[in-house]
PDB file of N, CA and C in Angstrom:
ATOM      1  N   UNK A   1      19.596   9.472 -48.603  1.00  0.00           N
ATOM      2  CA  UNK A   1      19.604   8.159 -48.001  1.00  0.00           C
ATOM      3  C   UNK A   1      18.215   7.846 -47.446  1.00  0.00           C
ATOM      4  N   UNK A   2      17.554   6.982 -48.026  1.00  0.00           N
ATOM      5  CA  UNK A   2      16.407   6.553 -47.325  1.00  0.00           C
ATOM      6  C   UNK A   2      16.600   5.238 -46.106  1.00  0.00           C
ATOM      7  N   UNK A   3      16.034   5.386 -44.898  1.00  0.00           N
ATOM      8  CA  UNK A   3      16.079   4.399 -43.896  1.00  0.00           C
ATOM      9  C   UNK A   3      14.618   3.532 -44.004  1.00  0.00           C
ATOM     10  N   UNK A   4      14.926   2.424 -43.674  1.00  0.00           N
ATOM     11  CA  UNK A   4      13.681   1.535 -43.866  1.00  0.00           C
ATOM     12  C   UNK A   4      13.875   0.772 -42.363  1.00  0.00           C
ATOM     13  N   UNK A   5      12.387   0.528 -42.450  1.00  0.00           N
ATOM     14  CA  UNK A   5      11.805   0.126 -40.560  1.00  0.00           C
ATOM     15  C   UNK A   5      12.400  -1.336 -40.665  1.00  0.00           C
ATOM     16  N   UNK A   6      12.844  -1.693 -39.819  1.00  0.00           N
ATOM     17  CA  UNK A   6      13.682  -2.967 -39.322  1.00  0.00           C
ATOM     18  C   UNK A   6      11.980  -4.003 -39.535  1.00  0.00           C
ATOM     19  N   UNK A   7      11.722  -5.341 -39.879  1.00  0.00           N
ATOM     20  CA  UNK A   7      11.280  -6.160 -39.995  1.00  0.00           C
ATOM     21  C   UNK A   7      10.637  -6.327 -37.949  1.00  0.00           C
ATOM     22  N   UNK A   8       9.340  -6.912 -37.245  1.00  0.00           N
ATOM     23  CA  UNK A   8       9.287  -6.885 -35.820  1.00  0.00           C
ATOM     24  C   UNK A   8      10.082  -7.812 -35.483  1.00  0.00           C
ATOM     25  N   UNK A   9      10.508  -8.613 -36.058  1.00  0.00           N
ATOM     26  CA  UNK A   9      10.924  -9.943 -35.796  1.00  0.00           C
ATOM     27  C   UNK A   9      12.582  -8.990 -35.627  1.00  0.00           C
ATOM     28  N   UNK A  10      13.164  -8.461 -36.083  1.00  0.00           N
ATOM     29  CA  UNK A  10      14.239  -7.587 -35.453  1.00  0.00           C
ATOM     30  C   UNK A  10      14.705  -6.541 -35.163  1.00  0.00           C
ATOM     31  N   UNK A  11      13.482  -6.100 -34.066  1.00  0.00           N
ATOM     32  CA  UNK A  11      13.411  -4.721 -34.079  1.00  0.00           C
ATOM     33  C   UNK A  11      13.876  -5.070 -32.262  1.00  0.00           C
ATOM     34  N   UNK A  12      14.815  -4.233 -31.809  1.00  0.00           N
ATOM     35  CA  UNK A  12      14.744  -4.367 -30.409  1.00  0.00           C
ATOM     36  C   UNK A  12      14.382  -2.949 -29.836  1.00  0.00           C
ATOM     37  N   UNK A  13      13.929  -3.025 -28.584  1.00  0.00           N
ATOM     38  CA  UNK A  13      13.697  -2.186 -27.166  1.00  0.00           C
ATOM     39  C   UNK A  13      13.997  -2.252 -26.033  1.00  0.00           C
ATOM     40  N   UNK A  14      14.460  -1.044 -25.364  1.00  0.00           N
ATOM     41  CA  UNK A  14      14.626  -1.412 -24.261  1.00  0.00           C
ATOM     42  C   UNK A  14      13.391  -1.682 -22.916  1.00  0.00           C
ATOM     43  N   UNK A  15      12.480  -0.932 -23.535  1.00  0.00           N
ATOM     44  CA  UNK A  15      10.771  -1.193 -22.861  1.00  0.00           C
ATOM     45  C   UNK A  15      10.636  -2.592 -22.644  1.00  0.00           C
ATOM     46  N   UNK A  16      10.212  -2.897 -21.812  1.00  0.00           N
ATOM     47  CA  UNK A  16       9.463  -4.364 -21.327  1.00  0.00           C
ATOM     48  C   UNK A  16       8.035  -4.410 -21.997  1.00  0.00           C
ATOM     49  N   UNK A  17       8.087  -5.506 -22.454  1.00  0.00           N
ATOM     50  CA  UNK A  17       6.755  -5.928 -23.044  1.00  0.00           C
ATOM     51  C   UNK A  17       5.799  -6.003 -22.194  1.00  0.00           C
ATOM     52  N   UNK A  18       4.275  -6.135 -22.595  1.00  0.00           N
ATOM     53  CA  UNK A  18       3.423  -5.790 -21.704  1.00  0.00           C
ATOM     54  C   UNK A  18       3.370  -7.525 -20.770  1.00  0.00           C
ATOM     55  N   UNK A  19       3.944  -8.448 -21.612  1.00  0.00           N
ATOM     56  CA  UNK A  19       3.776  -9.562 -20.740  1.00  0.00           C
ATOM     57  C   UNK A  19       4.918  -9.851 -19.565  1.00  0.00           C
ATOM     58  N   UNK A  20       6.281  -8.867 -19.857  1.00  0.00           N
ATOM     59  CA  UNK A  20       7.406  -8.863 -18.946  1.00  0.00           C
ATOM     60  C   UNK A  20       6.356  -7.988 -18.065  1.00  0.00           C
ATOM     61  N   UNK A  21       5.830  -6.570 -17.963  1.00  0.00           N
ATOM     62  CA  UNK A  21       5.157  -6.027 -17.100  1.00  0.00           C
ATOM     63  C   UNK A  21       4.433  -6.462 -16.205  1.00  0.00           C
ATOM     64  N   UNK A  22       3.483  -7.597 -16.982  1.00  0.00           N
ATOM     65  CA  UNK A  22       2.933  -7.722 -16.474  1.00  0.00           C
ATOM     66  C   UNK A  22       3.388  -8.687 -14.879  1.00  0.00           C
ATOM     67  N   UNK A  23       4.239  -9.934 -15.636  1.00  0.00           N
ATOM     68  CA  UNK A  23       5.175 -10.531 -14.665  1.00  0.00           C
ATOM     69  C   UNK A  23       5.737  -9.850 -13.727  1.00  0.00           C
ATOM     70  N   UNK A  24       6.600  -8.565 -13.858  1.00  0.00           N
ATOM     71  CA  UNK A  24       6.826  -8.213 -13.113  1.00  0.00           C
ATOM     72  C   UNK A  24       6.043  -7.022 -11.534  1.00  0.00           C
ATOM     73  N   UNK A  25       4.829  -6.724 -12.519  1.00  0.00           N
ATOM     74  CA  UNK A  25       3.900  -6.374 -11.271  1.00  0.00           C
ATOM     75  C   UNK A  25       2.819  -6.869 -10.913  1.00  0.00           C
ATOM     76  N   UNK A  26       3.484  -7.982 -10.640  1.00  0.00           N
ATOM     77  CA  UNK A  26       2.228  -9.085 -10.178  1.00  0.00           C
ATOM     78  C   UNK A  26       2.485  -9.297  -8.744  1.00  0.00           C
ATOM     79  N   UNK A  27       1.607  -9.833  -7.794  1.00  0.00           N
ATOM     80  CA  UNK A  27       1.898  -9.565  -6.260  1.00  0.00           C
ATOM     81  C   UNK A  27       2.467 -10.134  -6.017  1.00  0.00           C
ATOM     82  N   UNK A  28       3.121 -10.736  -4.867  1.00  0.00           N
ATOM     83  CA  UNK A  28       3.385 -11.942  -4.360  1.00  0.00           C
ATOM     84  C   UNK A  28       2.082 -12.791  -3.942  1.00  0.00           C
ATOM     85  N   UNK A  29       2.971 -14.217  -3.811  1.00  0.00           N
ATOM     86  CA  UNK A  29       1.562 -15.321  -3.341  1.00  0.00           C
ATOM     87  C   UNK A  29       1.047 -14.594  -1.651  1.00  0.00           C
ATOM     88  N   UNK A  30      -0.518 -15.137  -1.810  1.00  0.00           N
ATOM     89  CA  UNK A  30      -0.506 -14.498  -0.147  1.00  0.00           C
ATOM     90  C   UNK A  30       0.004 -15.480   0.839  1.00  0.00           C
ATOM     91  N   UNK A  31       0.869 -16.088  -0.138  1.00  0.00           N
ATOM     92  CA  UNK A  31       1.755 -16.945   1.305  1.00  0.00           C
ATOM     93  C   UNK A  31       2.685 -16.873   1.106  1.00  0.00           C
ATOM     94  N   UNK A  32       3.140 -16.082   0.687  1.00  0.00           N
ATOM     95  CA  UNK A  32       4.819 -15.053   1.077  1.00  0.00           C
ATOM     96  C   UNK A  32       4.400 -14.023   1.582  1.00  0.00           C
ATOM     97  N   UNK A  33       5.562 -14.264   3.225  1.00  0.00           N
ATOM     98  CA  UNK A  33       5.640 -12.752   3.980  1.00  0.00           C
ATOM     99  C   UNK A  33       6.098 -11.637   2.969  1.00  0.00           C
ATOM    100  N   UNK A  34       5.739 -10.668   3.336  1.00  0.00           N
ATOM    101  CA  UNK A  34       6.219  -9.475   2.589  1.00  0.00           C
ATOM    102  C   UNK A  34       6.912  -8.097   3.458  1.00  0.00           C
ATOM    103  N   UNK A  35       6.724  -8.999   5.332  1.00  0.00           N
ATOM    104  CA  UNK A  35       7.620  -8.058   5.879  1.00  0.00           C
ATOM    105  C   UNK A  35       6.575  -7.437   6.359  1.00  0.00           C
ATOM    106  N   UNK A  36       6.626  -6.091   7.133  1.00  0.00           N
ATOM    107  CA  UNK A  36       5.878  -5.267   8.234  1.00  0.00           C
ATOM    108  C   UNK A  36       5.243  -3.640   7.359  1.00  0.00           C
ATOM    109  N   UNK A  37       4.351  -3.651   7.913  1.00  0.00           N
ATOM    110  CA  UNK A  37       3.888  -2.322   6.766  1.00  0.00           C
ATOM    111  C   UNK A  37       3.250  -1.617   8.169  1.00  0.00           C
ATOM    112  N   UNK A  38       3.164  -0.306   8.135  1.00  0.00           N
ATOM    113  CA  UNK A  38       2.593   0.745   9.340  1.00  0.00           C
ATOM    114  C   UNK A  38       1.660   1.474   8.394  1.00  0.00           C
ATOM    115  N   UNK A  39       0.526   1.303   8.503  1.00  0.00           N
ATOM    116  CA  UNK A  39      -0.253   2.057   8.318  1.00  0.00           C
ATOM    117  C   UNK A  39      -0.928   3.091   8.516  1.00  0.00           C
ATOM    118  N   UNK A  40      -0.756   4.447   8.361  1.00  0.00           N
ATOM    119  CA  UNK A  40      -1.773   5.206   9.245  1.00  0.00           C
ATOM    120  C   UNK A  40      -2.879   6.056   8.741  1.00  0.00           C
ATOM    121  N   UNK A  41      -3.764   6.113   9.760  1.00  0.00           N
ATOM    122  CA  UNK A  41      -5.376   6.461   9.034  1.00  0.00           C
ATOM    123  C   UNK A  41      -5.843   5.143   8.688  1.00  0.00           C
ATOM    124  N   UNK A  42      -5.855   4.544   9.450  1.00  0.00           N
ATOM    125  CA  UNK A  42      -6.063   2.776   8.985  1.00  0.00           C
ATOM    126  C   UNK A  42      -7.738   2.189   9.826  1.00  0.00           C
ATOM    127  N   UNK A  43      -8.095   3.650  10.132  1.00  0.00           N
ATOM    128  CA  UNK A  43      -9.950   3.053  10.890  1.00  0.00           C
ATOM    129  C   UNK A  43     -10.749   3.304   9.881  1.00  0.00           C
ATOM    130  N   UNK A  44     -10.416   3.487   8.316  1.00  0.00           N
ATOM    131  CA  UNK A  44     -11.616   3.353   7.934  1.00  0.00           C
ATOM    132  C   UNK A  44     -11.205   3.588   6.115  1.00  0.00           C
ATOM    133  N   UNK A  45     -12.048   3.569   5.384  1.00  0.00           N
ATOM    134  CA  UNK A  45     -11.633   4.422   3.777  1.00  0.00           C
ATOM    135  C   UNK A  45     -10.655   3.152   3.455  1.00  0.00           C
ATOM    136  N   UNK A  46      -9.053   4.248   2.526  1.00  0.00           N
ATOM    137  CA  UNK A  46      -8.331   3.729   2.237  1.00  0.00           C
ATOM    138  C   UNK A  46      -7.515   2.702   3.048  1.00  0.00           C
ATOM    139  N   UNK A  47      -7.184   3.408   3.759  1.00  0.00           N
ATOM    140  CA  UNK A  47      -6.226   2.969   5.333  1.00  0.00           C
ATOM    141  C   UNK A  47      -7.206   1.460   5.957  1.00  0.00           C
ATOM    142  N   UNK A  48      -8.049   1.672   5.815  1.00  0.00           N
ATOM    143  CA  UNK A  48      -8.380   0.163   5.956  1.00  0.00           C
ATOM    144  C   UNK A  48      -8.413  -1.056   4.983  1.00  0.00           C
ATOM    145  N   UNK A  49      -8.812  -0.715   4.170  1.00  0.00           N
ATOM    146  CA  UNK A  49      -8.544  -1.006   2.775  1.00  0.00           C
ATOM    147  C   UNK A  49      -7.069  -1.810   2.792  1.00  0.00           C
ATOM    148  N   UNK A  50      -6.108  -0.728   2.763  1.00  0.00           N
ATOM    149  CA  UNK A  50      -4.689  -1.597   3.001  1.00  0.00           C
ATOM    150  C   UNK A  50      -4.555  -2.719   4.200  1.00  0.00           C
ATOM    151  N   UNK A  51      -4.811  -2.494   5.082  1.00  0.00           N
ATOM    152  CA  UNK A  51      -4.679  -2.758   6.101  1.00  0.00           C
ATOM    153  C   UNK A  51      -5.339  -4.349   5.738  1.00  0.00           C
ATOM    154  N   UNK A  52      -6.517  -4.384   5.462  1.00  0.00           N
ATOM    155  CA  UNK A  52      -6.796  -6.022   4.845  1.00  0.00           C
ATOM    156  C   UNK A  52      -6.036  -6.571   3.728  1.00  0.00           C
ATOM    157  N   UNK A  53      -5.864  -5.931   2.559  1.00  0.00           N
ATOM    158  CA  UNK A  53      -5.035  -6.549   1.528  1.00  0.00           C
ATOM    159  C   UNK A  53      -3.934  -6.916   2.240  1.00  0.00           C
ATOM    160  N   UNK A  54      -3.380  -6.109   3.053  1.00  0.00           N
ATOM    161  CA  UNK A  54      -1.660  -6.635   3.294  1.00  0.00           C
ATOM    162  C   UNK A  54      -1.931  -7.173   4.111  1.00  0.00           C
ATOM    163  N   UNK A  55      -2.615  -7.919   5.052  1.00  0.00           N
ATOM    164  CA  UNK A  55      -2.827  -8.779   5.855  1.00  0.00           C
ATOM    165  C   UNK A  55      -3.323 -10.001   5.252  1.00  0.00           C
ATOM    166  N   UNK A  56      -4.176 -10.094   4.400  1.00  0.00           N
ATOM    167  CA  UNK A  56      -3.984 -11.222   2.953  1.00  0.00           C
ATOM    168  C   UNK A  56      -3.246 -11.508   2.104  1.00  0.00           C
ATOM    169  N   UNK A  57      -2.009 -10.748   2.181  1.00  0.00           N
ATOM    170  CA  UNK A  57      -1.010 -10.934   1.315  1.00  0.00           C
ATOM    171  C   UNK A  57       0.325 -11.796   2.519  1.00  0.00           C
ATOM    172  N   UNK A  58       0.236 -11.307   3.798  1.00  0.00           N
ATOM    173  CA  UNK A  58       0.953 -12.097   4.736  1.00  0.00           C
ATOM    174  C   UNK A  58       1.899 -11.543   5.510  1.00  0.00           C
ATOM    175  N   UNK A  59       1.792  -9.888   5.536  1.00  0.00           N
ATOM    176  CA  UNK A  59       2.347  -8.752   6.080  1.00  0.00           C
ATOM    177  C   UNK A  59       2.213  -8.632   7.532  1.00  0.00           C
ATOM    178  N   UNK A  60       2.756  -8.667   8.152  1.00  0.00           N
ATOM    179  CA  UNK A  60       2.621  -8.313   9.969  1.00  0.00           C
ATOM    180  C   UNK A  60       2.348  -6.811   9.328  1.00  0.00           C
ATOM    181  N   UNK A  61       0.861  -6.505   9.919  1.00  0.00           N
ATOM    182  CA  UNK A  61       0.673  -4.880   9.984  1.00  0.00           C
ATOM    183  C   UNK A  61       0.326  -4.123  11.290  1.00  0.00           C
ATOM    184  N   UNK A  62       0.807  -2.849  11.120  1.00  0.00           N
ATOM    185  CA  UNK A  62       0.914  -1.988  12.602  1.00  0.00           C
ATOM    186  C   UNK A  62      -0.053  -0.766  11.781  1.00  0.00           C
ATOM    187  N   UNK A  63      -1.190  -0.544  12.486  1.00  0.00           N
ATOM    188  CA  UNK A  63      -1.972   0.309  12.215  1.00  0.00           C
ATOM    189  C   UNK A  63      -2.701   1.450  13.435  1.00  0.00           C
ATOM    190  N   UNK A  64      -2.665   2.696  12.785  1.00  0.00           N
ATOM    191  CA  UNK A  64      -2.643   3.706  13.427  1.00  0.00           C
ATOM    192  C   UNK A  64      -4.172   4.500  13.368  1.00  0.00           C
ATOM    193  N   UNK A  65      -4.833   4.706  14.597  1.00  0.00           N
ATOM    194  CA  UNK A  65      -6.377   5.153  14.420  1.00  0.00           C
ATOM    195  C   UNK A  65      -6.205   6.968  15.640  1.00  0.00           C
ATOM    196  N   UNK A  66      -7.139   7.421  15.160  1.00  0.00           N
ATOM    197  CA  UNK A  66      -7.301   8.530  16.051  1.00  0.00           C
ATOM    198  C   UNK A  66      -8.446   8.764  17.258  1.00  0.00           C
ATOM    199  N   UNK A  67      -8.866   7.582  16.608  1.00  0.00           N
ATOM    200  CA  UNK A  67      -9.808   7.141  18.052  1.00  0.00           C
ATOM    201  C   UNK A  67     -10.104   5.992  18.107  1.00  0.00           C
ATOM    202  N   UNK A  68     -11.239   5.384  19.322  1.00  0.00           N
ATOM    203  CA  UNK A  68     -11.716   3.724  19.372  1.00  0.00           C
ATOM    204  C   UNK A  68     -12.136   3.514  18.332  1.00  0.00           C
ATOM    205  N   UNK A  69     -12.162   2.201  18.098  1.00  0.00           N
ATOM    206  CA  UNK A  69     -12.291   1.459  16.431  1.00  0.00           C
ATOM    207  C   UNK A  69     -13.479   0.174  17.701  1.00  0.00           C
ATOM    208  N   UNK A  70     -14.444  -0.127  16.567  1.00  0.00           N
ATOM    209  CA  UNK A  70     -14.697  -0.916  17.437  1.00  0.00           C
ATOM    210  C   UNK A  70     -14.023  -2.619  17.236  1.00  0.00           C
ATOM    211  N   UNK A  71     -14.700  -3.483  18.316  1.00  0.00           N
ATOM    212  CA  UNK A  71     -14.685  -4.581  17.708  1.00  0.00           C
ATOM    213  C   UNK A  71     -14.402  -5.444  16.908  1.00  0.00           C
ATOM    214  N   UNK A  72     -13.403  -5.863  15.834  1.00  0.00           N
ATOM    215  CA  UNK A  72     -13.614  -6.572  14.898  1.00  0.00           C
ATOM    216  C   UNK A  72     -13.651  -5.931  13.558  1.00  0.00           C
ATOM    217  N   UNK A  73     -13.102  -4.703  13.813  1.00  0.00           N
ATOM    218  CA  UNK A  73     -12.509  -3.633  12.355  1.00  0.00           C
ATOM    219  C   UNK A  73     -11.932  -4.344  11.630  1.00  0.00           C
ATOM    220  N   UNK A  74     -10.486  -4.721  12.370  1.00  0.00           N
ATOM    221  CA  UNK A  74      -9.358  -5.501  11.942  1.00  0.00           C
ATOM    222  C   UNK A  74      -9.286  -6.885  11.794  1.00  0.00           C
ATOM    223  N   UNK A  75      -8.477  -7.216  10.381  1.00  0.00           N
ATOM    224  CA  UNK A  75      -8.379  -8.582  10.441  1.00  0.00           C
ATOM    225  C   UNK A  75      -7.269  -8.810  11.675  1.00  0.00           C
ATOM    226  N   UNK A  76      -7.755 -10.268  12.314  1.00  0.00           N
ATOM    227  CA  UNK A  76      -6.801 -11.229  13.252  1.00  0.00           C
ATOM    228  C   UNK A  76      -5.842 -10.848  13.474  1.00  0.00           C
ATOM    229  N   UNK A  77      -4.806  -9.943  14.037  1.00  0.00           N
ATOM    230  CA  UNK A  77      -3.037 -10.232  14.099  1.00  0.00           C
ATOM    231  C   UNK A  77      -2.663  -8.918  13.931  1.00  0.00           C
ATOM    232  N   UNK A  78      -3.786  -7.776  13.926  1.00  0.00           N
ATOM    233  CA  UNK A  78      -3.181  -6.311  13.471  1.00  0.00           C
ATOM    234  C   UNK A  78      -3.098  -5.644  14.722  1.00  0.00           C
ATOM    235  N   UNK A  79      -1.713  -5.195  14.750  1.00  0.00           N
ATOM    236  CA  UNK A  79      -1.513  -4.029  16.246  1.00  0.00           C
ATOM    237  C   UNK A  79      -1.946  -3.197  15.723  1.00  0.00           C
ATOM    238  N   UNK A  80      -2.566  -2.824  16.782  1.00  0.00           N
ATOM    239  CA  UNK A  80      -3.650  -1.157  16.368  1.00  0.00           C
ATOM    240  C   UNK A  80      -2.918  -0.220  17.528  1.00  0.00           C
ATOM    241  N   UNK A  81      -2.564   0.836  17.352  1.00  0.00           N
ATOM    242  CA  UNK A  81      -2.023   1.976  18.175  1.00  0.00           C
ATOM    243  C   UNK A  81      -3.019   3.425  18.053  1.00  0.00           C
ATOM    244  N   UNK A  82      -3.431   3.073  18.980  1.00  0.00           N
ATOM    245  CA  UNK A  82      -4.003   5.016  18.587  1.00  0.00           C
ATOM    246  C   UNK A  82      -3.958   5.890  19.359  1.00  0.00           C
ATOM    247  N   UNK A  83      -3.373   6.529  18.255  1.00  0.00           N
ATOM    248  CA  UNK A  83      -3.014   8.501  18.529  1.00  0.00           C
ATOM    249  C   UNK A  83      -3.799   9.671  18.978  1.00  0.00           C
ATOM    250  N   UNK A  84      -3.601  10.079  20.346  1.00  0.00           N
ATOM    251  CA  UNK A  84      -4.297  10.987  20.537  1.00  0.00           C
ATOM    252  C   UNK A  84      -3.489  12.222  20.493  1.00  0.00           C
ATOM    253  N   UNK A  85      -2.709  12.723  19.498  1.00  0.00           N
ATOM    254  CA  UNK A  85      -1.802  13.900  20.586  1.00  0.00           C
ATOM    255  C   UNK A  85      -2.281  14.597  19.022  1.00  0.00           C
ATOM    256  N   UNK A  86      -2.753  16.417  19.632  1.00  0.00           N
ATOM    257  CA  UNK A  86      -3.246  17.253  19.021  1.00  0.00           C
ATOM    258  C   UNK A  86      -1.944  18.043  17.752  1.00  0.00           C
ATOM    259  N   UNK A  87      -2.573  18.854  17.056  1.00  0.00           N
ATOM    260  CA  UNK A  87      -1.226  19.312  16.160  1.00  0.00           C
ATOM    261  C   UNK A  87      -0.756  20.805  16.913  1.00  0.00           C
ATOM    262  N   UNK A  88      -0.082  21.596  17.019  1.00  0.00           N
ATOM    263  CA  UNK A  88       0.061  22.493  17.931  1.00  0.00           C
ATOM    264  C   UNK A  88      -0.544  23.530  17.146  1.00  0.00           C
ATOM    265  N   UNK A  89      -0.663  23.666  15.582  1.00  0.00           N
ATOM    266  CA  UNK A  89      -1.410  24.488  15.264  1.00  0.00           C
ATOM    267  C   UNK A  89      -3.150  24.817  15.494  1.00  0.00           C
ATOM    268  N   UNK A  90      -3.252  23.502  16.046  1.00  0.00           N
ATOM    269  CA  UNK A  90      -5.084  23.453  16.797  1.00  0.00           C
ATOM    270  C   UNK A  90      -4.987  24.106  17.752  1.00  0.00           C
ATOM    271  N   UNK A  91      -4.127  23.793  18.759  1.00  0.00           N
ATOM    272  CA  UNK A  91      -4.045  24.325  19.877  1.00  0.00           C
ATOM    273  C   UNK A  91      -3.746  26.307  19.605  1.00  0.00           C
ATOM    274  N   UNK A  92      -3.099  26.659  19.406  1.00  0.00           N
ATOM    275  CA  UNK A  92      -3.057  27.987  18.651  1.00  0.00           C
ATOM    276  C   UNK A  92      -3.931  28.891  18.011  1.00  0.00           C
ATOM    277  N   UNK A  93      -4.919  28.164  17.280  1.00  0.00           N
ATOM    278  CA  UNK A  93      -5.750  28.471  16.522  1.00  0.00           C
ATOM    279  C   UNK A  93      -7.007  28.865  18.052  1.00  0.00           C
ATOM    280  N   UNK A  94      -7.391  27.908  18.793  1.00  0.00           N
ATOM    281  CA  UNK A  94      -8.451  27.478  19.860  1.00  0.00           C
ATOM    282  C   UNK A  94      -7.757  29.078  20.667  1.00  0.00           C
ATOM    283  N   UNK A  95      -6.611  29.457  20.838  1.00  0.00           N
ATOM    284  CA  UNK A  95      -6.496  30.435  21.630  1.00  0.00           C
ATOM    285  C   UNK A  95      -6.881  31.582  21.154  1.00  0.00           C
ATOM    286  N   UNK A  96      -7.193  31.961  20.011  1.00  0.00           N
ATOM    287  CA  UNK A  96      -7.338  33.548  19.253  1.00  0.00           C
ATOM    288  C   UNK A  96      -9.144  33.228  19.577  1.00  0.00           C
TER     289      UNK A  96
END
Protein backbone atom coordinates (compact mmCIF):
# COMPACT_ATOMS: atom_id res chain seq x y z
CA UNK A 1 0.00 0.00 0.00
CA UNK A 2 1.52 3.19 -0.88
CA UNK A 3 0.31 6.48 1.17
CA UNK A 4 0.46 9.77 -0.58
CA UNK A 5 0.93 13.35 1.26
CA UNK A 6 -2.50 15.01 1.58
CA UNK A 7 -2.51 18.20 -0.92
CA UNK A 8 -1.57 21.79 1.93
CA UNK A 9 -4.73 22.98 1.14
CA UNK A 10 -5.94 19.71 3.26
CA UNK A 11 -3.60 18.87 5.40
CA UNK A 12 -4.61 19.64 9.11
CA UNK A 13 -2.61 20.28 12.57
CA UNK A 14 -3.01 20.63 15.67
CA UNK A 15 0.11 23.28 15.99
CA UNK A 16 -0.86 26.90 15.71
CA UNK A 17 0.41 28.64 12.87
CA UNK A 18 3.07 31.03 13.24
CA UNK A 19 0.45 33.87 12.65
CA UNK A 20 -2.08 32.24 15.45
CA UNK A 21 1.34 32.44 17.63
CA UNK A 22 2.04 35.12 16.92
CA UNK A 23 -1.53 36.66 17.95
CA UNK A 24 -1.50 34.91 20.68
CA UNK A 25 1.85 36.15 22.28
CA UNK A 26 1.47 39.45 21.71
CA UNK A 27 1.26 41.83 24.87
CA UNK A 28 -1.46 43.54 25.96
CA UNK A 29 -2.12 47.34 25.02
CA UNK A 30 -0.13 49.45 27.61
CA UNK A 31 -3.48 50.56 28.49
CA UNK A 32 -4.74 47.46 29.84
CA UNK A 33 -4.13 46.83 33.53
CA UNK A 34 -2.52 43.61 33.79
CA UNK A 35 -2.92 43.44 37.61
CA UNK A 36 0.05 43.62 40.35
CA UNK A 37 3.48 42.01 39.74
CA UNK A 38 6.26 41.87 42.90
CA UNK A 39 9.36 42.06 41.80
CA UNK A 40 12.44 41.19 43.49
CA UNK A 41 16.06 42.23 42.87
CA UNK A 42 14.36 45.10 41.16
CA UNK A 43 17.52 47.98 41.94
CA UNK A 44 19.16 47.28 39.04
CA UNK A 45 20.02 44.58 35.82
CA UNK A 46 17.06 42.48 35.04
CA UNK A 47 14.78 43.32 38.00
CA UNK A 48 14.75 46.72 36.85
CA UNK A 49 14.31 46.09 33.55
CA UNK A 50 10.89 44.47 34.50
CA UNK A 51 10.03 46.73 36.76
CA UNK A 52 9.78 49.53 33.79
CA UNK A 53 8.22 47.33 31.12
CA UNK A 54 5.41 46.37 33.51
CA UNK A 55 4.91 49.70 34.59
CA UNK A 56 4.47 50.62 30.76
CA UNK A 57 2.37 47.99 30.21
CA UNK A 58 -0.05 49.34 33.25
CA UNK A 59 0.82 46.92 36.14
CA UNK A 60 0.69 48.33 39.80
CA UNK A 61 4.32 47.07 40.69
CA UNK A 62 5.77 46.22 44.22
CA UNK A 63 9.47 46.06 44.06
CA UNK A 64 12.01 44.70 46.32
CA UNK A 65 15.81 46.25 46.81
CA UNK A 66 18.52 45.24 49.37
CA UNK A 67 19.56 48.53 49.91
CA UNK A 68 18.93 52.55 49.20
CA UNK A 69 18.14 53.01 45.55
CA UNK A 70 18.55 56.44 44.85
CA UNK A 71 16.30 59.06 43.61
CA UNK A 72 14.37 58.48 40.62
CA UNK A 73 15.40 54.65 39.86
CA UNK A 74 11.79 53.99 39.56
CA UNK A 75 9.21 54.83 37.25
CA UNK A 76 6.21 57.10 39.06
CA UNK A 77 3.80 54.75 41.18
CA UNK A 78 6.33 51.85 42.18
CA UNK A 79 6.27 50.70 45.96
CA UNK A 80 9.71 49.98 46.68
CA UNK A 81 10.25 47.80 49.95
CA UNK A 82 13.65 47.02 51.03
CA UNK A 83 14.99 44.07 52.64
CA UNK A 84 17.43 44.04 55.07
CA UNK A 85 17.23 40.70 56.94
CA UNK A 86 20.49 38.46 56.55
CA UNK A 87 20.28 34.57 55.39
CA UNK A 88 21.11 32.54 58.57
CA UNK A 89 23.62 30.72 56.65
CA UNK A 90 25.82 34.19 56.63
CA UNK A 91 25.39 34.49 59.95
CA UNK A 92 26.89 30.86 60.61
CA UNK A 93 29.42 31.00 58.24
CA UNK A 94 30.80 34.77 60.07
CA UNK A 95 30.97 32.52 63.32
CA UNK A 96 33.64 29.72 62.28
Amino acid sequence: MVERALPPSQQTSNFPTPRQTQQTMTPPAPSSPIGTSLIIGASRGLGLALVEELVRRGSEVIATVRSDVKEGTFPKGVDVIEVRARCACSRQASRQ
